[in-house]
PDB file of N, CA and C in Angstrom:
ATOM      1  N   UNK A   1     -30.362  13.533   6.845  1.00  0.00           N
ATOM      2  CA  UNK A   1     -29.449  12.519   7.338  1.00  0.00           C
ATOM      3  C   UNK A   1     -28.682  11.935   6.144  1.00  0.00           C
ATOM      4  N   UNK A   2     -26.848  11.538   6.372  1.00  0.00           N
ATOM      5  CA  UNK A   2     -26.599  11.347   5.456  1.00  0.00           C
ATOM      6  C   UNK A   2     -25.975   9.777   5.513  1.00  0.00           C
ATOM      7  N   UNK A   3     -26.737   9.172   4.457  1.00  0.00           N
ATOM      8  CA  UNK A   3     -26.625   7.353   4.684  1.00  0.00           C
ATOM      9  C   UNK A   3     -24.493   7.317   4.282  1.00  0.00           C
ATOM     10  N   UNK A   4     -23.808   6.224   5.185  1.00  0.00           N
ATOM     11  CA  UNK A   4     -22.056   6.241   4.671  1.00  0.00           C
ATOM     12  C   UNK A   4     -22.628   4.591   3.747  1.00  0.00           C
ATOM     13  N   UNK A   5     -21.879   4.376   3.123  1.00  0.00           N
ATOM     14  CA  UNK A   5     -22.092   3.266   2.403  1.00  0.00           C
ATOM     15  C   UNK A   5     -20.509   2.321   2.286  1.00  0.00           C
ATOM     16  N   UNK A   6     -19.749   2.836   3.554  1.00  0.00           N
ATOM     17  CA  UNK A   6     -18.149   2.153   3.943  1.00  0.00           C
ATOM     18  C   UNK A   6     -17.465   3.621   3.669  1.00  0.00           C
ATOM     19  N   UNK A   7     -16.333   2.862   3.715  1.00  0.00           N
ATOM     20  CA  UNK A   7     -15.283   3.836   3.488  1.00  0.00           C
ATOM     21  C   UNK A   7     -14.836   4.433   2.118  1.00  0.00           C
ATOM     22  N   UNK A   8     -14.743   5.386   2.123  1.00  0.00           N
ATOM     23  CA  UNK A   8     -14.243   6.193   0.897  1.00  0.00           C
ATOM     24  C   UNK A   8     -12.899   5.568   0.430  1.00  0.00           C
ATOM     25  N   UNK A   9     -13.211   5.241  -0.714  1.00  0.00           N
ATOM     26  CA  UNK A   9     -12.263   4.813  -1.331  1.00  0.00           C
ATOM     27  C   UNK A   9     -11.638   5.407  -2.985  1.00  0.00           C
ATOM     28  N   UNK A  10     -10.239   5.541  -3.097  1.00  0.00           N
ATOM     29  CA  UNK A  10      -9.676   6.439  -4.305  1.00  0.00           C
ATOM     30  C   UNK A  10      -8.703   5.275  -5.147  1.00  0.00           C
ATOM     31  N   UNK A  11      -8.575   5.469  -6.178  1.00  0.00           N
ATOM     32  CA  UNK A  11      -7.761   4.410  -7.104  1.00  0.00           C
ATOM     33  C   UNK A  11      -6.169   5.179  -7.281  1.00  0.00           C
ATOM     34  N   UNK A  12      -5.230   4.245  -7.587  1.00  0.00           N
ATOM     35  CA  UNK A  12      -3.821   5.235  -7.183  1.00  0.00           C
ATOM     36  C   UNK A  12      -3.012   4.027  -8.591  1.00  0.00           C
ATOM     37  N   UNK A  13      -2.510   4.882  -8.939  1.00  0.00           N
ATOM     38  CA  UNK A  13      -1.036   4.078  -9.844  1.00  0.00           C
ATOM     39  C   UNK A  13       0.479   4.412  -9.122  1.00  0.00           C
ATOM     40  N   UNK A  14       1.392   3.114  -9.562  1.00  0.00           N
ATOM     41  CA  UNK A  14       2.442   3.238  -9.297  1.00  0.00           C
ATOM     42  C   UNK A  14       3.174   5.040  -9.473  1.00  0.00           C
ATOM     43  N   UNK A  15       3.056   5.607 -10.608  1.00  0.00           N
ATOM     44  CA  UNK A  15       3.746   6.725 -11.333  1.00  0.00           C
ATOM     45  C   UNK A  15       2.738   7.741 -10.323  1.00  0.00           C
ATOM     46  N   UNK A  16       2.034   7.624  -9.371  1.00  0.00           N
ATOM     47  CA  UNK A  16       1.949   8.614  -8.261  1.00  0.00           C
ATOM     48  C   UNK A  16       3.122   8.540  -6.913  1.00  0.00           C
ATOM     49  N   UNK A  17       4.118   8.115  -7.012  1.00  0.00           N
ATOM     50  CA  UNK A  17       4.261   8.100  -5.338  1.00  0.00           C
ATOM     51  C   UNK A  17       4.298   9.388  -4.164  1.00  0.00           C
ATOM     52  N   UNK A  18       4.107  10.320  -4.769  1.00  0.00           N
ATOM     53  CA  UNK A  18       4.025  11.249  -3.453  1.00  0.00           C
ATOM     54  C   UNK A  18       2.593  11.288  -3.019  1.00  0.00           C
ATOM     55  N   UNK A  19       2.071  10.863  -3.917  1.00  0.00           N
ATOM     56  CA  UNK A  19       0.149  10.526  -3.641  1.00  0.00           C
ATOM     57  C   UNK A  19      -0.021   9.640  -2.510  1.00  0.00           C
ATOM     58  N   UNK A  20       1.109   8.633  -2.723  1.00  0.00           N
ATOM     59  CA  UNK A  20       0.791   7.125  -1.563  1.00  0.00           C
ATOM     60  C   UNK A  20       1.538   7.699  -0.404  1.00  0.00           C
ATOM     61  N   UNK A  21       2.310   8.159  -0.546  1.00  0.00           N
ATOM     62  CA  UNK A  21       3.510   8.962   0.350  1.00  0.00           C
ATOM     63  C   UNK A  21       2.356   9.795   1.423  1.00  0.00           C
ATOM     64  N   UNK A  22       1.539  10.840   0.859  1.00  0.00           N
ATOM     65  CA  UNK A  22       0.617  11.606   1.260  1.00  0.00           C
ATOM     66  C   UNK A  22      -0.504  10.765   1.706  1.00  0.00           C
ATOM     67  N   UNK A  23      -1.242  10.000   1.280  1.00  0.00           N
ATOM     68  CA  UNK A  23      -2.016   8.992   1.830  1.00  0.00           C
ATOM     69  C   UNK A  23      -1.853   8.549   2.977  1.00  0.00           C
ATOM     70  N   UNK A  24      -0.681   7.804   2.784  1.00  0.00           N
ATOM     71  CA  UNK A  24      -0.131   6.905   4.251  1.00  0.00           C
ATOM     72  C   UNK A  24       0.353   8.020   5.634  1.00  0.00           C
ATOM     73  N   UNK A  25       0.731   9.341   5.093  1.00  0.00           N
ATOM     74  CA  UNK A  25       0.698  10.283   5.961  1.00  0.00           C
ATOM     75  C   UNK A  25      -0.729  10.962   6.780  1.00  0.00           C
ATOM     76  N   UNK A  26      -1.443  10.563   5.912  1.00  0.00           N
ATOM     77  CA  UNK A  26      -2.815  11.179   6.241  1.00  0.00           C
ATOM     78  C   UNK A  26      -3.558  10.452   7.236  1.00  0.00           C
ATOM     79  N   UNK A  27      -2.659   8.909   7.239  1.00  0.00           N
ATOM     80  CA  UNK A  27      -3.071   7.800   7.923  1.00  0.00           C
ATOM     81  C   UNK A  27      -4.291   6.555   7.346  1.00  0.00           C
ATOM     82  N   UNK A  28      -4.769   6.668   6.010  1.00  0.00           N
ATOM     83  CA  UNK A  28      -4.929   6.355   4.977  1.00  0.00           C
ATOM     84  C   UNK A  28      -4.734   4.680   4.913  1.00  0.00           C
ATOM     85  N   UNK A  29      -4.851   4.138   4.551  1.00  0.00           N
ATOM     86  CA  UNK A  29      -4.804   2.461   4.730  1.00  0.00           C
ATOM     87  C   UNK A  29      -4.084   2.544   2.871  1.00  0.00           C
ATOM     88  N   UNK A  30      -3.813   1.262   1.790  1.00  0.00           N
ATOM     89  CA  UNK A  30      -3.675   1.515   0.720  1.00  0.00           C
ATOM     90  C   UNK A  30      -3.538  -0.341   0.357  1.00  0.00           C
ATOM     91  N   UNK A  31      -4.316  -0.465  -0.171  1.00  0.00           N
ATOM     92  CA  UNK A  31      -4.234  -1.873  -0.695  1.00  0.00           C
ATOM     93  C   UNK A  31      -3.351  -2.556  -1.803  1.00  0.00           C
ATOM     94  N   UNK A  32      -2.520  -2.857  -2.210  1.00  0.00           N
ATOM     95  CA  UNK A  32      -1.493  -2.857  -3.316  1.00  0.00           C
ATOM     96  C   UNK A  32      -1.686  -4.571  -3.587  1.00  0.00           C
ATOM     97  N   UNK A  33      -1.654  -4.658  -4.734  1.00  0.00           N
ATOM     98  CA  UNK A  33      -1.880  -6.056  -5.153  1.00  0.00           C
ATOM     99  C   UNK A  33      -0.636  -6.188  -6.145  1.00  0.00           C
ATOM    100  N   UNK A  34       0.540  -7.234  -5.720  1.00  0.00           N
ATOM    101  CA  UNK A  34       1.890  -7.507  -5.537  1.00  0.00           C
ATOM    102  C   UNK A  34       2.063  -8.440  -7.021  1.00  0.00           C
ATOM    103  N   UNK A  35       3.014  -8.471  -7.994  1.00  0.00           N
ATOM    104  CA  UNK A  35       3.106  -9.465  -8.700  1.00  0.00           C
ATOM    105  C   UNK A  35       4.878  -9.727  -8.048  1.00  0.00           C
ATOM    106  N   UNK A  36       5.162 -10.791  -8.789  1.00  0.00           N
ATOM    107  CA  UNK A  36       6.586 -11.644  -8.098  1.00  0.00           C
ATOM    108  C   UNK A  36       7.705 -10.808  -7.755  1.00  0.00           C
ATOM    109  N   UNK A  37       8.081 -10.953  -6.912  1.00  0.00           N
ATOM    110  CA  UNK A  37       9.275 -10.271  -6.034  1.00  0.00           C
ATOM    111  C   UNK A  37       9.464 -10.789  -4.686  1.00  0.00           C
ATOM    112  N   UNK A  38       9.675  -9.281  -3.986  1.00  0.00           N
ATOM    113  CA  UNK A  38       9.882  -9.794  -2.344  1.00  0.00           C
ATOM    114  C   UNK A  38       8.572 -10.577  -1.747  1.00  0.00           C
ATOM    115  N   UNK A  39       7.425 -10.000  -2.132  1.00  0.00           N
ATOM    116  CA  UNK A  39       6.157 -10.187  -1.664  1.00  0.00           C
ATOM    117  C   UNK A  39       5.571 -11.788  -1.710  1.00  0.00           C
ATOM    118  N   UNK A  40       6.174 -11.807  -2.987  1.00  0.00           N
ATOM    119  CA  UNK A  40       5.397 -13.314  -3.473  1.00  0.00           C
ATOM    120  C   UNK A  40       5.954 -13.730  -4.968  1.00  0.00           C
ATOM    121  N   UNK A  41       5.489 -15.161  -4.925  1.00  0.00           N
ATOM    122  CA  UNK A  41       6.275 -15.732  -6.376  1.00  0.00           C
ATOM    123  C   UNK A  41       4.755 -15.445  -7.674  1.00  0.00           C
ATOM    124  N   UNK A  42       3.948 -15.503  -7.136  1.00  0.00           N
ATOM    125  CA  UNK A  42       2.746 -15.271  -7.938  1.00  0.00           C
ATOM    126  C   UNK A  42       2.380 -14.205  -8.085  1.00  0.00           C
ATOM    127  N   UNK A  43       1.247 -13.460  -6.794  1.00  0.00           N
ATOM    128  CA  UNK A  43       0.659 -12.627  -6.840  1.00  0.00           C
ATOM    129  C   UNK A  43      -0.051 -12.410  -5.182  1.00  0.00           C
ATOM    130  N   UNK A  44      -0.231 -11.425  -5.152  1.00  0.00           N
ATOM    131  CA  UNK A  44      -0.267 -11.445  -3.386  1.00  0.00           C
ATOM    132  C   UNK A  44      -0.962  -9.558  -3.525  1.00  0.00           C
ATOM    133  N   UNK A  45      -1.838  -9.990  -2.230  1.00  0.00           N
ATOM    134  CA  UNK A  45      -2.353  -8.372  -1.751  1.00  0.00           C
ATOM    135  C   UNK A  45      -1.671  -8.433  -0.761  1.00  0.00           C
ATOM    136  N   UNK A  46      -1.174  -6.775  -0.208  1.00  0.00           N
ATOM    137  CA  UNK A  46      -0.722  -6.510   1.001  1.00  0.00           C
ATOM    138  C   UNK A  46      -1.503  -5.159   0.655  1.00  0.00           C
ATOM    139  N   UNK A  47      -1.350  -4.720   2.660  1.00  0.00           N
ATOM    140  CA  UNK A  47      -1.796  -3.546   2.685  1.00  0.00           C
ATOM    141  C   UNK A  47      -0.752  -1.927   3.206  1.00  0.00           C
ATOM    142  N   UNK A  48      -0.986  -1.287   2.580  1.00  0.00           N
ATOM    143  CA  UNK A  48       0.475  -0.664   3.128  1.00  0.00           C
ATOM    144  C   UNK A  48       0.101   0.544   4.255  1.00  0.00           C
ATOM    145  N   UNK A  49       0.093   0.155   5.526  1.00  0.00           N
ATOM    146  CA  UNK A  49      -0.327   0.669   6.729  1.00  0.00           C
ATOM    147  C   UNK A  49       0.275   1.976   6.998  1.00  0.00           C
ATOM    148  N   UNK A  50       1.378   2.540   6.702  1.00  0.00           N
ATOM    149  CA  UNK A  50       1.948   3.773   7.499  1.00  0.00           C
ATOM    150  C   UNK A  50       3.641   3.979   6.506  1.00  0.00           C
ATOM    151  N   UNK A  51       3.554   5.615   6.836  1.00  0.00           N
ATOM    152  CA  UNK A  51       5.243   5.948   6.399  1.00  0.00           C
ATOM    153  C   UNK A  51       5.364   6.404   7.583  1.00  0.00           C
ATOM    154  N   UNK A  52       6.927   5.750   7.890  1.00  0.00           N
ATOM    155  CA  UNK A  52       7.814   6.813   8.570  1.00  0.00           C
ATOM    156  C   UNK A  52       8.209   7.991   8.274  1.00  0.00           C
ATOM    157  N   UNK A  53       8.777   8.455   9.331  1.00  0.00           N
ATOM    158  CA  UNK A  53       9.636   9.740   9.190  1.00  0.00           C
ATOM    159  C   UNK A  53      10.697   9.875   8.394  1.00  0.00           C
ATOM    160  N   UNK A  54      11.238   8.755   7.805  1.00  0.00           N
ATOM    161  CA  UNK A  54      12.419   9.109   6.729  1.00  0.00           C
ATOM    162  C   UNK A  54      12.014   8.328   5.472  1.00  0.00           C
ATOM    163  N   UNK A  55      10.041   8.630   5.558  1.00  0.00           N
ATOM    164  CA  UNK A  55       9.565   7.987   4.331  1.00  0.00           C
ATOM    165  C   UNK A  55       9.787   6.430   4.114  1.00  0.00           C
ATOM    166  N   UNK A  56       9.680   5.524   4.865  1.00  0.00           N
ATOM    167  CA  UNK A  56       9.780   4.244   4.773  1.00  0.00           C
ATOM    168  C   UNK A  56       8.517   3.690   4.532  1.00  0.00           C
ATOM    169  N   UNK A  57       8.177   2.489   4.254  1.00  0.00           N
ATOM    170  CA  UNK A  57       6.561   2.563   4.133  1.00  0.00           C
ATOM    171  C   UNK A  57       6.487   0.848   5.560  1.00  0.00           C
ATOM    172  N   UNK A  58       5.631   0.969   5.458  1.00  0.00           N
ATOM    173  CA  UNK A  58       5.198   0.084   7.017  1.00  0.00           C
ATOM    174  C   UNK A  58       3.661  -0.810   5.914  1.00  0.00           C
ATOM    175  N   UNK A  59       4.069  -2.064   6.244  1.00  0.00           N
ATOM    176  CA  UNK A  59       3.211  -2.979   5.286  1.00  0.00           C
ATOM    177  C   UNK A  59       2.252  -3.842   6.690  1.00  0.00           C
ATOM    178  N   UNK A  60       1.361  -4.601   5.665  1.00  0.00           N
ATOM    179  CA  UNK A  60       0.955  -5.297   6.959  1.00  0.00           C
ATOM    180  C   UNK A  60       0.634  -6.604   5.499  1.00  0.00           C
ATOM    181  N   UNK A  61       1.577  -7.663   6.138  1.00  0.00           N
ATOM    182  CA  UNK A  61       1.489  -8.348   4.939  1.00  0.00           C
ATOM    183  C   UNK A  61       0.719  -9.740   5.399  1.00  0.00           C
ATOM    184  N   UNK A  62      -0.404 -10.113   4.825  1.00  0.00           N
ATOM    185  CA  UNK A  62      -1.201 -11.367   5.711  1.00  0.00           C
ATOM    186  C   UNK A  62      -0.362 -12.807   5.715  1.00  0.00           C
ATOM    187  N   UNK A  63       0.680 -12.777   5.215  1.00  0.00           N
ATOM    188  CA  UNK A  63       1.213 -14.720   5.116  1.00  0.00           C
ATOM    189  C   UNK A  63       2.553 -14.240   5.693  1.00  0.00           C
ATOM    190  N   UNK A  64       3.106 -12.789   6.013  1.00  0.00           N
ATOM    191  CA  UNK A  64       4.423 -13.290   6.459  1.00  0.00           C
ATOM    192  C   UNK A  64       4.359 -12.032   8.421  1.00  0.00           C
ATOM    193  N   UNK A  65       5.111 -12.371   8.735  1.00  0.00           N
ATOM    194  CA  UNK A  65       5.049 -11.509  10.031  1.00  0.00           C
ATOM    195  C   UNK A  65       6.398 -11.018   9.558  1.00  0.00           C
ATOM    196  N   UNK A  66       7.110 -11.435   9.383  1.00  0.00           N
ATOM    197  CA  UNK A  66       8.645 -10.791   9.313  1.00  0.00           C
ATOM    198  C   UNK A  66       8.312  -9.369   8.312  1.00  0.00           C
ATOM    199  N   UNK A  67       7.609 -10.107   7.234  1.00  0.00           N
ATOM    200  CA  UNK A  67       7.616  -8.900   6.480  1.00  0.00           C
ATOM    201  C   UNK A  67       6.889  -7.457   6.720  1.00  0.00           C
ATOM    202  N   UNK A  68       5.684  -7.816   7.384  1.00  0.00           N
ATOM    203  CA  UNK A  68       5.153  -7.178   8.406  1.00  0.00           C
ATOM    204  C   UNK A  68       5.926  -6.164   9.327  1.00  0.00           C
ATOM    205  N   UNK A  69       6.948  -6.369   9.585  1.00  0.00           N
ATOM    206  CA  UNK A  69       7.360  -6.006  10.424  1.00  0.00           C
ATOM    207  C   UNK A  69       8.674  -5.045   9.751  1.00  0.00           C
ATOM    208  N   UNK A  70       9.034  -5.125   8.613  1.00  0.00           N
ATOM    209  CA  UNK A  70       9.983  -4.359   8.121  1.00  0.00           C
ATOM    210  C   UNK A  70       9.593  -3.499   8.148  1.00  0.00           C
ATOM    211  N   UNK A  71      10.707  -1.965   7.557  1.00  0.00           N
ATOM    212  CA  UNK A  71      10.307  -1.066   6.858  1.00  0.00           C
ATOM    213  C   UNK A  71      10.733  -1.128   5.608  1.00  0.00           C
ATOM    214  N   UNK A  72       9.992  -0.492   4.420  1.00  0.00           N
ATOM    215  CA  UNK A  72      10.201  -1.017   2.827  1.00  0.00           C
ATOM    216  C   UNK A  72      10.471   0.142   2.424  1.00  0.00           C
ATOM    217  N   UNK A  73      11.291   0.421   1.757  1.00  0.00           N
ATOM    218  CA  UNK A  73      11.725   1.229   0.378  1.00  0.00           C
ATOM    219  C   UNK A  73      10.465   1.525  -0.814  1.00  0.00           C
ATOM    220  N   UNK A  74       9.689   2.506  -0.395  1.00  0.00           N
ATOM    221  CA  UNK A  74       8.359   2.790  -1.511  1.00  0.00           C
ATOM    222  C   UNK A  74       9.120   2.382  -3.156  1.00  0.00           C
ATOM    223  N   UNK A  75      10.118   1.857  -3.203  1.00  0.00           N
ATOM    224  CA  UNK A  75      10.391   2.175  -5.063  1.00  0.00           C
ATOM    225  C   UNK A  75      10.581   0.735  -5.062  1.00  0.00           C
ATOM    226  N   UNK A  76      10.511  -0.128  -3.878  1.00  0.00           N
ATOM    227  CA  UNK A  76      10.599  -1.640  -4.176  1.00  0.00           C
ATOM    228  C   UNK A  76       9.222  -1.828  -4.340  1.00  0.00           C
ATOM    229  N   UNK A  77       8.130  -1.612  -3.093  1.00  0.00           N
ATOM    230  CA  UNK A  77       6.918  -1.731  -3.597  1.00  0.00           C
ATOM    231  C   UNK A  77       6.116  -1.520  -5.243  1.00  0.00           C
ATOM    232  N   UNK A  78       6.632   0.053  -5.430  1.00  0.00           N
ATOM    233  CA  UNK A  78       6.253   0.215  -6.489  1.00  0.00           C
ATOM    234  C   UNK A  78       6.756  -0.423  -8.050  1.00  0.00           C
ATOM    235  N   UNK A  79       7.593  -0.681  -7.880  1.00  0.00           N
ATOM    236  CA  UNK A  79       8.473  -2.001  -8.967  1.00  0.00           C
ATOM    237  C   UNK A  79       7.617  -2.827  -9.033  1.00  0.00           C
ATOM    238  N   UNK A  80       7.439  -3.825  -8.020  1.00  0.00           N
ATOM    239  CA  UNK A  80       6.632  -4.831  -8.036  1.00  0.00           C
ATOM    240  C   UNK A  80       5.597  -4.881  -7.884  1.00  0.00           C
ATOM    241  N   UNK A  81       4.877  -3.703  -7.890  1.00  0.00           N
ATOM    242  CA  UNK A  81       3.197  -3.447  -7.810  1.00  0.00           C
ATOM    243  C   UNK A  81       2.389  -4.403  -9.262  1.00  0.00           C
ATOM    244  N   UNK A  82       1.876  -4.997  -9.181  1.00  0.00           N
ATOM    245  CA  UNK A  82       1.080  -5.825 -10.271  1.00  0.00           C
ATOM    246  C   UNK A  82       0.612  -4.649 -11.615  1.00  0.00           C
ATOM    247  N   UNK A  83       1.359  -4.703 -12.760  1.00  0.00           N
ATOM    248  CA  UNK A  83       1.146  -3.809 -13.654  1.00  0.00           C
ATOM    249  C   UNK A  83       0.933  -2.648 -13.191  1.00  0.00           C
ATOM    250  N   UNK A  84       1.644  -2.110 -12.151  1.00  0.00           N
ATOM    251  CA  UNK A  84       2.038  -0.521 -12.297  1.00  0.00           C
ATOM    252  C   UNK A  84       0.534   0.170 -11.089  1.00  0.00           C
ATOM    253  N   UNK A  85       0.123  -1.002 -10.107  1.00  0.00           N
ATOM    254  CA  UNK A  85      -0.592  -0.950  -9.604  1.00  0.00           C
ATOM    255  C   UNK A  85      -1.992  -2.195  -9.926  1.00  0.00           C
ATOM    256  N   UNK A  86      -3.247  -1.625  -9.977  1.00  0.00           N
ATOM    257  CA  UNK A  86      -3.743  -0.163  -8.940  1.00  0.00           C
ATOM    258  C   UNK A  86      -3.461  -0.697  -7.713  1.00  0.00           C
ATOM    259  N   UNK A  87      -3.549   0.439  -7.168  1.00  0.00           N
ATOM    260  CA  UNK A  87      -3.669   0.759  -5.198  1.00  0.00           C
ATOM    261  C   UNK A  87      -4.624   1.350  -5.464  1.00  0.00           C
ATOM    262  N   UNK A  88      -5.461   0.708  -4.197  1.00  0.00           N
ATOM    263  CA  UNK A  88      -6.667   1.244  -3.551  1.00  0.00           C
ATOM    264  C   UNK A  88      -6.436   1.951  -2.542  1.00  0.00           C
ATOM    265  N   UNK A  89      -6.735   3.662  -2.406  1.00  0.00           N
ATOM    266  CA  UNK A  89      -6.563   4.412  -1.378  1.00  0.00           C
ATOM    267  C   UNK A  89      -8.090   4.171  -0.374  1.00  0.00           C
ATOM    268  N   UNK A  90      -7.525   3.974   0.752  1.00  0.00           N
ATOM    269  CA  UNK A  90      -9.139   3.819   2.090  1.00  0.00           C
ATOM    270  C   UNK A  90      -8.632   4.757   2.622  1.00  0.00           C
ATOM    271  N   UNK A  91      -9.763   5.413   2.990  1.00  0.00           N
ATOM    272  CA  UNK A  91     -10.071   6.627   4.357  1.00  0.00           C
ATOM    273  C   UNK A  91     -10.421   5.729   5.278  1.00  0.00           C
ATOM    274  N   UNK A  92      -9.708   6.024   6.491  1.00  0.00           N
ATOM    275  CA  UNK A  92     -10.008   5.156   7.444  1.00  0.00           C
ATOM    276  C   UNK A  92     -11.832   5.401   8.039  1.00  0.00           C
TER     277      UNK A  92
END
């Protein structure tokens, strides 16, 4: 018998994006921890839930719904990723 101990989890940098691209295709969850920009004036986690079909990325952001609800440009995320990341890749 084999004990799970959560979900599998992988470490990701900004200078991957076809990695997160592939992730979020896989259906993949990805945790990104935000320094100042669109996201936030400080520092902020979001989670980045899904790509579209013309590669958009689909966020699920906990303090805003609007933003939530966009679709984002992966090279804005990755700009403002907190020192070039990390992202946490989850297997669902």
């Amino acid at each position: 018998m084999e004990l799970k101990c959560g979900p599998k989890v992988e470490g990701g940098t900004a200078n991957e994006p076809q990695r997160i691209i592939d992730a979020l295709a896989q259906g993949k969850l990805i945790i990104a921890i935000m320094a100042k920009g669109h996201f936030t004036r400080f520092g902020h986690f979001i989670v980045l839930r899904g790509v579209t079909s013309d590669k958009k990325i689909l966020v699920a952001d906990p303090v805003s719904v609007k933003r939530s609800e966009e679709k984002w440009d992966l090279s804005i995320i990755l700009n403002e990723a907190d020192v070039g990341g990390p992202f946490w890749i989850i297997e669902k």
